[in-house]
Protein backbone atom coordinates (compact mmCIF):
# COMPACT_ATOMS: atom_id res chain seq x y z
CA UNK A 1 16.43 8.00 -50.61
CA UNK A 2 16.80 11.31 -48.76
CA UNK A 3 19.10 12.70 -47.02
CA UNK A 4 18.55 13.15 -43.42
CA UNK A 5 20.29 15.32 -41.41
CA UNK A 6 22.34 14.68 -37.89
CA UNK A 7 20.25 17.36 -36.19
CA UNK A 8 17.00 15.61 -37.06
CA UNK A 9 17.81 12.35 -37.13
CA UNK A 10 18.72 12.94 -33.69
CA UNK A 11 15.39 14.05 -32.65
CA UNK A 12 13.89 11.44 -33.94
CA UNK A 13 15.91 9.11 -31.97
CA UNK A 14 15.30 11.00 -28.68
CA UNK A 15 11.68 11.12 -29.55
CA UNK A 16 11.35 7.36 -29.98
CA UNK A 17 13.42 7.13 -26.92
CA UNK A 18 10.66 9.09 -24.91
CA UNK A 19 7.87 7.80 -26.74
CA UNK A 20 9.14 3.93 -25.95
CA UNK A 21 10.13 5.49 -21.83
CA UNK A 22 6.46 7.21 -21.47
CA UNK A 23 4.58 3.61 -22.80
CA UNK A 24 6.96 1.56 -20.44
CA UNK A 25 5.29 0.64 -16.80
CA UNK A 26 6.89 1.73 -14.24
CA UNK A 27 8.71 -0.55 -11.71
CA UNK A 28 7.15 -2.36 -9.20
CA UNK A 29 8.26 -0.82 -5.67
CA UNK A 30 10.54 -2.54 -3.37
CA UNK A 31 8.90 -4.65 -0.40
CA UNK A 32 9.87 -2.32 2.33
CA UNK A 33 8.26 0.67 -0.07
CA UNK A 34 5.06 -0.23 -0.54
CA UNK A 35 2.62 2.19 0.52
CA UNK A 36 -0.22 1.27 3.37
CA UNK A 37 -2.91 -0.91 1.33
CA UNK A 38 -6.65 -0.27 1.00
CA UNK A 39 -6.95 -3.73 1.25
CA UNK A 40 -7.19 -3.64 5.12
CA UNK A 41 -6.92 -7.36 5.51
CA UNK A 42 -3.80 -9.56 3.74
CA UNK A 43 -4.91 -12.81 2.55
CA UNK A 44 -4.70 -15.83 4.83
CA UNK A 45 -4.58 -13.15 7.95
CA UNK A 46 -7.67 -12.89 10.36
CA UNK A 47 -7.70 -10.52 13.23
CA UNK A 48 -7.81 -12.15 16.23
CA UNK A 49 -10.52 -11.74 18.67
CA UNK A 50 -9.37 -8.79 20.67
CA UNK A 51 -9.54 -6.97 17.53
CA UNK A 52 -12.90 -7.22 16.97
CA UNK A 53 -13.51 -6.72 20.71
CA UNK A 54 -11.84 -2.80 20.43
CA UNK A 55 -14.02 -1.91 17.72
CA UNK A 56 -17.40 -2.79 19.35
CA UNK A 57 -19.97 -0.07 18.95
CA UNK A 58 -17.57 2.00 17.21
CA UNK A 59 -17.73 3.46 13.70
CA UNK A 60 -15.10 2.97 10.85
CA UNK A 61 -12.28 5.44 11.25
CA UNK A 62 -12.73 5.57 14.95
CA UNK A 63 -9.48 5.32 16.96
CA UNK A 64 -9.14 2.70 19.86
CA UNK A 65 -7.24 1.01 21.83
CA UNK A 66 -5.76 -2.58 21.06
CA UNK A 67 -5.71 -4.23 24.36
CA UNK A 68 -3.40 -7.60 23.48
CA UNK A 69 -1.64 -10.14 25.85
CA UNK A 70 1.57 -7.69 27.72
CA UNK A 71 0.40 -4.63 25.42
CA UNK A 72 -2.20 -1.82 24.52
CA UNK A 73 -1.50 -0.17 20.82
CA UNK A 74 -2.83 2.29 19.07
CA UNK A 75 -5.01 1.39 16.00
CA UNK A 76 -8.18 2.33 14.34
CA UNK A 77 -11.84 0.57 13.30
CA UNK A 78 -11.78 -0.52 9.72
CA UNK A 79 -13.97 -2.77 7.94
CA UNK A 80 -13.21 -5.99 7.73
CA UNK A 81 -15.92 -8.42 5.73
CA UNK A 82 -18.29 -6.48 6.92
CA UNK A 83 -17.06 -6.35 11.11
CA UNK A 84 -15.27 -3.86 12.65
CA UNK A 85 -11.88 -4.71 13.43
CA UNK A 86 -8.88 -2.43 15.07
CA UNK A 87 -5.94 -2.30 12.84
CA UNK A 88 -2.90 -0.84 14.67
CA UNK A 89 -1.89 2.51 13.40
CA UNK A 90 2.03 1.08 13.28
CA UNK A 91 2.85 -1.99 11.17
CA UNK A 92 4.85 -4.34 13.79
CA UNK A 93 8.66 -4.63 13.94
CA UNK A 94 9.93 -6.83 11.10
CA UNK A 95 11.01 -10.33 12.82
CA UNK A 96 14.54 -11.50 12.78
């Protein structure tokens, strides 16, 4: 057998090292990181009625106003299974 030397033996490790690093997925993102999903809708969620109201006549994108019982928010028209909804432009306070 061989003899290999340090210096390249070394690389070799370091290579592996990167190889086995670059193949590896990367880690899922904590709950409170997550960026803003495409999927405008979470699953067991629907908008409630007001929400469809907003977006009446409007297009996708569109910015309205989100008129709910004690306050107005800021949110825009997205689709929703095919209807217009307003989804507000601020996720709501986590609840204690």
């Amino acid at each position: 057998m061989p003899f290999i030397q340090r210096p390249a033996l070394l690389i070799c490790g370091l290579l592996l090292a990167a190889i086995a690093h670059a193949a590896a997925p990367p880690p899922a993102p904590a709950a409170g990181d997550m960026p803003p999903s495409d999927d405008p809708q979470p699953a067991g969620h629907a908008p409630p009625p007001e929400a469809f109201a907003a977006c009446a006549g409007q297009h996708p994108g569109d910015q309205v106003l989100l008129r709910l019982p004690g306050q107005a928010i800021k949110a825009r028209c997205v689709d929703i299974q095919g209807r217009l909804a307003a989804r507000p432009e601020q996720p709501p306070p986590p609840r204690q």
